[in-house]
Protein backbone atom coordinates (compact mmCIF):
# COMPACT_ATOMS: atom_id res chain seq x y z
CA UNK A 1 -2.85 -3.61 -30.44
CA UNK A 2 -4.80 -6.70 -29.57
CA UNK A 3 -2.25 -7.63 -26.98
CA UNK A 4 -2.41 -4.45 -25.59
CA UNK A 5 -6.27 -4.56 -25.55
CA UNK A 6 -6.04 -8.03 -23.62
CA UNK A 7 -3.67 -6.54 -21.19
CA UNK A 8 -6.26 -4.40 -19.59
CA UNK A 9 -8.83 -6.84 -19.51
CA UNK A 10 -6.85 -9.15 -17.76
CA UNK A 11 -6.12 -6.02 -15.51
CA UNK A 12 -9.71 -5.59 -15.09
CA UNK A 13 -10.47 -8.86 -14.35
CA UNK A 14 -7.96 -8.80 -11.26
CA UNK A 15 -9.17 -5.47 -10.35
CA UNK A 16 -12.76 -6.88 -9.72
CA UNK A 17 -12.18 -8.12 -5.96
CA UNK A 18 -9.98 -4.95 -4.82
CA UNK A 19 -11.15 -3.21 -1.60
CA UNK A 20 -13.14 0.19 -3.13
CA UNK A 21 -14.74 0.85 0.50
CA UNK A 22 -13.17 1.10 3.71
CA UNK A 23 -14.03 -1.22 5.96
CA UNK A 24 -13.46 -1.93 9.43
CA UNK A 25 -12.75 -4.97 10.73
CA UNK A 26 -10.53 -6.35 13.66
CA UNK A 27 -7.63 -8.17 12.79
CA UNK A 28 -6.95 -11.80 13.54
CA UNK A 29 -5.39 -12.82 16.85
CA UNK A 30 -1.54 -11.90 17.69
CA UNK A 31 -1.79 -9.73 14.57
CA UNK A 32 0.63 -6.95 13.81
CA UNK A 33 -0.47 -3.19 13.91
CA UNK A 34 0.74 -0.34 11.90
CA UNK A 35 -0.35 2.76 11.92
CA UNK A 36 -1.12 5.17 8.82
CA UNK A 37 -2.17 8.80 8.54
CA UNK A 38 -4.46 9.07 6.03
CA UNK A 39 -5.21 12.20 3.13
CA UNK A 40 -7.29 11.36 0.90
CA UNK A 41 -8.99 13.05 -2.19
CA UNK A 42 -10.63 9.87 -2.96
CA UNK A 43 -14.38 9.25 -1.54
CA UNK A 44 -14.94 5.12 -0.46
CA UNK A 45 -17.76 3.73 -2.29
CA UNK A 46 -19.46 0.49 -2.39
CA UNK A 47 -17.42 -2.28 -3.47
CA UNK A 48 -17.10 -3.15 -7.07
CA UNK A 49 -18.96 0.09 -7.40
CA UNK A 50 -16.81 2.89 -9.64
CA UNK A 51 -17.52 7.03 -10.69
CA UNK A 52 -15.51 9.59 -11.78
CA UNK A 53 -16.95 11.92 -9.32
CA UNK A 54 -14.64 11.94 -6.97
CA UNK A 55 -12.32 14.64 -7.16
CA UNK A 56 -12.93 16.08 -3.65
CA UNK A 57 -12.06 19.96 -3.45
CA UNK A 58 -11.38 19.56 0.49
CA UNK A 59 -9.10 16.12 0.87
CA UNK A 60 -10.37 14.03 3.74
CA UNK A 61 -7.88 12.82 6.98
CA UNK A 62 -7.95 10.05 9.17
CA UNK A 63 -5.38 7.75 11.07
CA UNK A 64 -5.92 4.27 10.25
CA UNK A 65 -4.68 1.47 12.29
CA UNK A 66 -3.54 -1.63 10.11
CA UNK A 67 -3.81 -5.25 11.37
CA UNK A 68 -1.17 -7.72 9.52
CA UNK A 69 -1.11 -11.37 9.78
CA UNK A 70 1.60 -12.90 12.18
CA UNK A 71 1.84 -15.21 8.84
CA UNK A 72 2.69 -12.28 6.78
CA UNK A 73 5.48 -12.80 4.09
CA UNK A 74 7.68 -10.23 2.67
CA UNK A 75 6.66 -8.03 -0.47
CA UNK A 76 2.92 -9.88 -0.31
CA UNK A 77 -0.50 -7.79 1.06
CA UNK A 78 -2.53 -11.19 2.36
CA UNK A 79 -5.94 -11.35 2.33
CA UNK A 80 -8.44 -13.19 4.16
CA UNK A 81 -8.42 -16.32 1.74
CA UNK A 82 -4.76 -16.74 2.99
CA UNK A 83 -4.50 -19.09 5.69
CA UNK A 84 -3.72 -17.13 9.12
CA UNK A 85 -5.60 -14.09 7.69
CA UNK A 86 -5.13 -11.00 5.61
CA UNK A 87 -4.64 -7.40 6.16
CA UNK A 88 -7.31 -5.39 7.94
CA UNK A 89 -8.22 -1.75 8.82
CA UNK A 90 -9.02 -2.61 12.66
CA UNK A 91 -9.98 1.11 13.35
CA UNK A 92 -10.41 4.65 10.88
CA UNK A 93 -10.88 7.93 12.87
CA UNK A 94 -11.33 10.67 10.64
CA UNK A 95 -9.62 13.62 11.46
CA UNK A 96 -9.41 17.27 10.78
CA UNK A 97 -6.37 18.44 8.86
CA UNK A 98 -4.79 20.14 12.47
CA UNK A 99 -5.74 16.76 14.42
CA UNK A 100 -3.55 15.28 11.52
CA UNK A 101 -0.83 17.29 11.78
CA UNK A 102 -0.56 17.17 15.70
CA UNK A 103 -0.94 13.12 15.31
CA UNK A 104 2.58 13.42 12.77
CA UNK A 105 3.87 15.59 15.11
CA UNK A 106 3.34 14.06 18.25
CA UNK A 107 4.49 11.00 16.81
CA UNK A 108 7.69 8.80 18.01
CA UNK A 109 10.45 9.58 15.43
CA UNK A 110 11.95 12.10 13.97
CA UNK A 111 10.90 11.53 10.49
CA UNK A 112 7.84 11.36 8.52
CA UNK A 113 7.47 9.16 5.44
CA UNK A 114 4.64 10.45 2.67
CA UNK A 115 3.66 7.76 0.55
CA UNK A 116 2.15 9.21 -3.07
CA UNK A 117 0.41 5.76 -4.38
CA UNK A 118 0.25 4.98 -8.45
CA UNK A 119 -1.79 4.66 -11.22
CA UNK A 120 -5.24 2.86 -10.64
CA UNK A 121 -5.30 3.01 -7.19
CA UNK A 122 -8.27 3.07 -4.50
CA UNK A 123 -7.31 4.48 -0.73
CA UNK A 124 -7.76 1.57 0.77
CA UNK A 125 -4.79 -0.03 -1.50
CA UNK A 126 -2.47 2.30 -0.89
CA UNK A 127 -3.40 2.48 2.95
CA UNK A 128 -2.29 -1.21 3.03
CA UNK A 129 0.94 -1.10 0.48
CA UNK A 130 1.86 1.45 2.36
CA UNK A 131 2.00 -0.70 5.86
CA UNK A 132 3.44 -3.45 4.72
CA UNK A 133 6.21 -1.42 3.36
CA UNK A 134 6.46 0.36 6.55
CA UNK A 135 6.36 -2.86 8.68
CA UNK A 136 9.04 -5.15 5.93
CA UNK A 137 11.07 -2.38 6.20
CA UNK A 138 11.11 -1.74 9.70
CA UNK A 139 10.51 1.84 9.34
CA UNK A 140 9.96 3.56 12.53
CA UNK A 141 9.32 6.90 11.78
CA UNK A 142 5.38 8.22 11.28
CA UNK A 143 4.11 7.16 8.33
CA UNK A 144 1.17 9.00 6.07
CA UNK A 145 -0.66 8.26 2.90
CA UNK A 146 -1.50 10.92 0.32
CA UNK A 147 -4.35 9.41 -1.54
CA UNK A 148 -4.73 11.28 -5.03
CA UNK A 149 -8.09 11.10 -7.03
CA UNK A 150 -7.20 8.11 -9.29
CA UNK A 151 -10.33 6.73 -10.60
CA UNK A 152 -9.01 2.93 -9.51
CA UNK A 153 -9.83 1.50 -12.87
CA UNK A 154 -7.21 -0.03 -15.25
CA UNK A 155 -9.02 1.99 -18.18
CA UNK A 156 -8.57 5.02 -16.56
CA UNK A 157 -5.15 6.14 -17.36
CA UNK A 158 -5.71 9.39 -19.30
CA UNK A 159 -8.01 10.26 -16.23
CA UNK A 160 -5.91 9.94 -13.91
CA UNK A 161 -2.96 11.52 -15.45
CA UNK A 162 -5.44 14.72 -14.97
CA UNK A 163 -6.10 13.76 -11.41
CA UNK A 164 -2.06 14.48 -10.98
CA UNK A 165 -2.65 18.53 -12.23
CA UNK A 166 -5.67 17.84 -9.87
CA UNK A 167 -3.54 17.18 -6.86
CA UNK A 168 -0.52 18.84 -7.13
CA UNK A 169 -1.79 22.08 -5.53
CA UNK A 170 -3.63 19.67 -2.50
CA UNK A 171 0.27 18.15 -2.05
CA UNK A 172 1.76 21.26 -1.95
CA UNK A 173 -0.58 22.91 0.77
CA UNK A 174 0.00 19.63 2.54
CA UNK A 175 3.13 19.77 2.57
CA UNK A 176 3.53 22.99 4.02
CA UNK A 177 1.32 22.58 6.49
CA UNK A 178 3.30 19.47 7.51
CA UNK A 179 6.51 21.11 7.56
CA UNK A 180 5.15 24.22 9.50
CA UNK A 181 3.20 22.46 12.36
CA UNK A 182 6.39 20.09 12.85
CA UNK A 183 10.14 19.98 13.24
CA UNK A 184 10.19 16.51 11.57
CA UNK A 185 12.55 15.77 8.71
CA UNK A 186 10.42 14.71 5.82
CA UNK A 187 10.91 11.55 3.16
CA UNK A 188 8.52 11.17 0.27
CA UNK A 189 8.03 8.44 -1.30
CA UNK A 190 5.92 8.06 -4.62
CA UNK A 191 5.09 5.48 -6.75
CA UNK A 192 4.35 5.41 -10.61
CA UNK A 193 1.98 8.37 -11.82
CA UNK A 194 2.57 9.27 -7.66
CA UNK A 195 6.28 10.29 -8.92
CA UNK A 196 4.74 12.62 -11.23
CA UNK A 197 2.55 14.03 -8.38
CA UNK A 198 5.80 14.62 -5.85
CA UNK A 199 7.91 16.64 -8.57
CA UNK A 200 4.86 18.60 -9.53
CA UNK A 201 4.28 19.93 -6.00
CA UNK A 202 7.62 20.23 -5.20
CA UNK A 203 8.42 21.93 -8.57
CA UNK A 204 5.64 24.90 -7.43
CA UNK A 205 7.10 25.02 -4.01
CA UNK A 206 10.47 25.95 -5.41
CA UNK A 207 8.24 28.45 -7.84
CA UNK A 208 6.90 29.60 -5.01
CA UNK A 209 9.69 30.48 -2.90
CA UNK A 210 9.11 28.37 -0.43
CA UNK A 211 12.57 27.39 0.07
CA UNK A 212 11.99 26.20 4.15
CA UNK A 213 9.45 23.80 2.72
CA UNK A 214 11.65 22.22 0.59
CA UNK A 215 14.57 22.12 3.13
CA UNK A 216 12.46 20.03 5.52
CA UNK A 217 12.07 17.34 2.72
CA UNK A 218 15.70 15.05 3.43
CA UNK A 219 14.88 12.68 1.06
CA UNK A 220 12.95 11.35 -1.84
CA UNK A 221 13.04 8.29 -3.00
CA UNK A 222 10.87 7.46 -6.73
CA UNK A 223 9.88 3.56 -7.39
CA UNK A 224 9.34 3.00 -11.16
CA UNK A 225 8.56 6.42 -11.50
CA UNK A 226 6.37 7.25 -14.48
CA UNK A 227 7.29 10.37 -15.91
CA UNK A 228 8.77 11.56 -19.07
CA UNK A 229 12.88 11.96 -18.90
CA UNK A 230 12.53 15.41 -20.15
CA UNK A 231 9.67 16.27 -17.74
CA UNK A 232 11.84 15.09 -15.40
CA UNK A 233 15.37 17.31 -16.47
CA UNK A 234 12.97 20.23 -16.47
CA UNK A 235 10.88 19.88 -13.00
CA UNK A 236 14.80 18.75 -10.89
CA UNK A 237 16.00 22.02 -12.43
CA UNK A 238 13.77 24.39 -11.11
CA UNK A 239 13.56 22.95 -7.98
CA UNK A 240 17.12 23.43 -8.07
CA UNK A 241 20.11 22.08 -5.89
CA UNK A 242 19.28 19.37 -3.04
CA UNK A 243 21.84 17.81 -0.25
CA UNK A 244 20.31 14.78 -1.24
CA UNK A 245 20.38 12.98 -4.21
CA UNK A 246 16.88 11.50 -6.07
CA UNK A 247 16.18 7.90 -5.34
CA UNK A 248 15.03 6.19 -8.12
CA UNK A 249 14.71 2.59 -8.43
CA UNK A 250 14.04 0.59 -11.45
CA UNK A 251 13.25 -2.40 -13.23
CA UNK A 252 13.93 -3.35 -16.77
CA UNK A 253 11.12 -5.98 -17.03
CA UNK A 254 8.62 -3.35 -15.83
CA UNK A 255 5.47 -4.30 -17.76
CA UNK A 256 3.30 -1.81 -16.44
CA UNK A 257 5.87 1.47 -17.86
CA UNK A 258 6.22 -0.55 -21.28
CA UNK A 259 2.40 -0.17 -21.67
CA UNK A 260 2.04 3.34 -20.51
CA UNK A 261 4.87 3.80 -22.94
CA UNK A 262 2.47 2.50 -25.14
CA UNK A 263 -0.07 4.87 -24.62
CA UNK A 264 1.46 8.23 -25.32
CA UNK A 265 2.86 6.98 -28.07
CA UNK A 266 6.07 5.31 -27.02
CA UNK A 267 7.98 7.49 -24.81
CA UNK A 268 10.02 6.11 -22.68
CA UNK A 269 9.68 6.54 -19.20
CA UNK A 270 12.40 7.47 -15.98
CA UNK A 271 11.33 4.10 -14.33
CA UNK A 272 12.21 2.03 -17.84
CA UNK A 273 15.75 4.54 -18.36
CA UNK A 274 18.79 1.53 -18.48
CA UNK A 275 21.43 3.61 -18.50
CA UNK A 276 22.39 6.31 -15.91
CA UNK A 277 23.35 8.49 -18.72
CA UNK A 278 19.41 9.28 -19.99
CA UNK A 279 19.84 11.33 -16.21
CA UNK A 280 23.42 12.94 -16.84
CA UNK A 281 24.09 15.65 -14.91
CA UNK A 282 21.51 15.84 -12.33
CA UNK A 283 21.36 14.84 -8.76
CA UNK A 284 20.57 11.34 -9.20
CA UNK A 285 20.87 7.73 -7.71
CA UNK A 286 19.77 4.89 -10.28
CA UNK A 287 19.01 1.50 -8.30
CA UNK A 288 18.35 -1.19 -10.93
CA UNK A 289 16.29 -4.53 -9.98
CA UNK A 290 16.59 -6.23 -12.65
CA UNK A 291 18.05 -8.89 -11.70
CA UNK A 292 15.69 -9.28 -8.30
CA UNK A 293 12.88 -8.62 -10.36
CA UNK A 294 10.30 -11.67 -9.38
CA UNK A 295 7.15 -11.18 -11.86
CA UNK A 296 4.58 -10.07 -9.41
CA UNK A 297 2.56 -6.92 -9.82
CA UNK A 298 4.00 -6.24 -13.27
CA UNK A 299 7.47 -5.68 -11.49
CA UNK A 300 5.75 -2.56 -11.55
CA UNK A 301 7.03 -1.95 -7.93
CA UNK A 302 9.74 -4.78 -7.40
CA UNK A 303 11.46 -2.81 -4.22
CA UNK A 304 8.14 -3.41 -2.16
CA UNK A 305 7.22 -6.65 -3.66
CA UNK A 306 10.05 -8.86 -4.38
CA UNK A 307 11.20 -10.58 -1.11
CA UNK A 308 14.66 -10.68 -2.97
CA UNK A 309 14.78 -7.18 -3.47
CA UNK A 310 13.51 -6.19 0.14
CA UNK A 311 16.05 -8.59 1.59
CA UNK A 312 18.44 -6.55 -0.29
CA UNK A 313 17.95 -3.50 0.25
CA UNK A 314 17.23 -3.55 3.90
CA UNK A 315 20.75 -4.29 4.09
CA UNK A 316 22.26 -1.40 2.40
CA UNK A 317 22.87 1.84 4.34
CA UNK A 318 25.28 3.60 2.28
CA UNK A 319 26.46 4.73 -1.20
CA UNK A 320 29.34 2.91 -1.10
CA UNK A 321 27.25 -0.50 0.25
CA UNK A 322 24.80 -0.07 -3.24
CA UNK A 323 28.19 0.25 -5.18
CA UNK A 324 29.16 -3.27 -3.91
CA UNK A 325 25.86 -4.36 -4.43
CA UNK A 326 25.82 -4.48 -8.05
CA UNK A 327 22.47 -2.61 -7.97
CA UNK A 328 23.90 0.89 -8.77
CA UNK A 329 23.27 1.96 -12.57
CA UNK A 330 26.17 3.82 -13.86
């Protein structure tokens, strides 16, 4: 228990410097820029600053532009104590929710990504994870955050498990309203507790009949997805049959899953499953890596962050490529 208890401190204690606020500031000179659409439940506060009160009952939009160091590396978020400067937000227009929708649709591309951040997360965060994944990747589509009401505090767990039933009816308005006011395919993809989120709202789409809704979403693709493997069997059934398989990509030195294991007691979690069998029979792609796993962030989200995993997986396009790759858990 002890170790468990110093776990989160030392979480904490990491946590302290993380951007709460949203802050505008231009970027440094001959810096990239990527640009985000932004829906947020969350509401920026002063830095270091933290309350529970912010389950917003209207979620906030904006498009964000995101300034990235020329130095940038792979998998990293840079700040400005690295040399050649750190990611910025060099501009945030709030919107209304049909200015946001006519930005995604009047987008280049025909696709729009919807990134669903994790577990002890603040807007800001998951504004920047999400372009530097965008940018490593060299994803040209549109690319939007959905920023759930997680309280951003490593203590916070239970709370923010209840901030997923919070958002799952926000996520599925939003999604319908995205696939109505554009002919865009649409990929999600979630992170963590975010996983959780995705399945939720699409599981009440399918409950709701809202079969068009799910059409328009091609692909979803779940990074160390924290959800419970019967939760999962149960929410993939109702949504029922997809021309697309699940995504899921995992890591079995995923520190972060073993201690939210932990905390309900040991159950183990889709993101920590080690053998495609714990998923038999449904409509699934395991990734596992393991083996490109490089200790940063927990390996809580080694696709994103390991520049041996990106490398990787930038070069695969096809089943039959992640076959030879090794990386395919069978």
């Amino acid at each position: 228990m002890s170790r468990i208890y110093f776990a989160i401190v030392g979480l904490a204690m990491v946590a302290c410097t993380r951007p709460y606020d949203i802050t505008v500031v231009p970027g440094v000179s001959g810096a990239i820029v990527e640009t985000i659409y932004v829906a947020t439940q969350q509401t920026p506060s002063v830095v270091g600053a933290f309350s529970y009160n912010d389950r917003i009952t209207q979620p906030q939009f904006a498009r964000v532009d995101v300034t990235i160091p020329s130095t940038h590396a792979p998998g990293r978020i840079e700040t400005a104590h690295d040399v050649g400067g750190g990611f910025t937000m060099a501009s945030y227009r709030p919107k209304s929710q049909a200015e946001y929708i006519e930005g995604l649709a009047a987008a280049p591309g025909d696709e729009i990504l919807l990134f669903m951040h994790g577990y002890n997360s603040t807007t800001t965060e998951a504004v920047f994870r999400l372009a530097q994944i965008g940018y490593d990747f060299d994803i040209a589509g549109v690319k939007s955050v959905f920023s759930w009401a997680s309280a951003a505090s490593p203590s916070a767990y239970v709370y923010d498990r209840d901030s997923i039933l919070f958002a799952r009816d926000d996520l599925t308005q939003l999604l319908t309203a995205v696939s109505r006011g554009s002919d865009k395919r649409i990929t999600l993809l979630a992170h963590s507790m975010g996983a959780q989120l995705t399945m939720e709202a699409m599981r009440q789409l399918a409950i709701s009949g809202d079969d068009h809704v799910l059409a328009d979403i091609e692909t979803v693709i779940l990074l160390s997805p924290d959800i419970d493997p019967d939760i999962f069997r149960r929410q993939v059934e109702v949504i029922g049959d997809r021309d697309n398989p699940y995504v899921i990509l995992t890591s079995g030195t995923d520190r972060a899953l073993r201690l939210s294991s932990f905390l309900i007691g040991g159950r183990s979690k889709v993101g920590q499953l080690d053998a495609a069998r714990d998923v038999e029979g449904l409509n699934v792609i395991m990734v596992d890596l393991t083996d490109v796993s490089d200790g940063g962030h927990g390996d809580h989200m080694v696709a994103a962050t390991s520049p041996s995993a990106i490398n990787l997986l930038r070069q695969i396009s096809s089943k039959d490529m992640l076959v030879q790759s090794g990386l395919l858990l069978e």
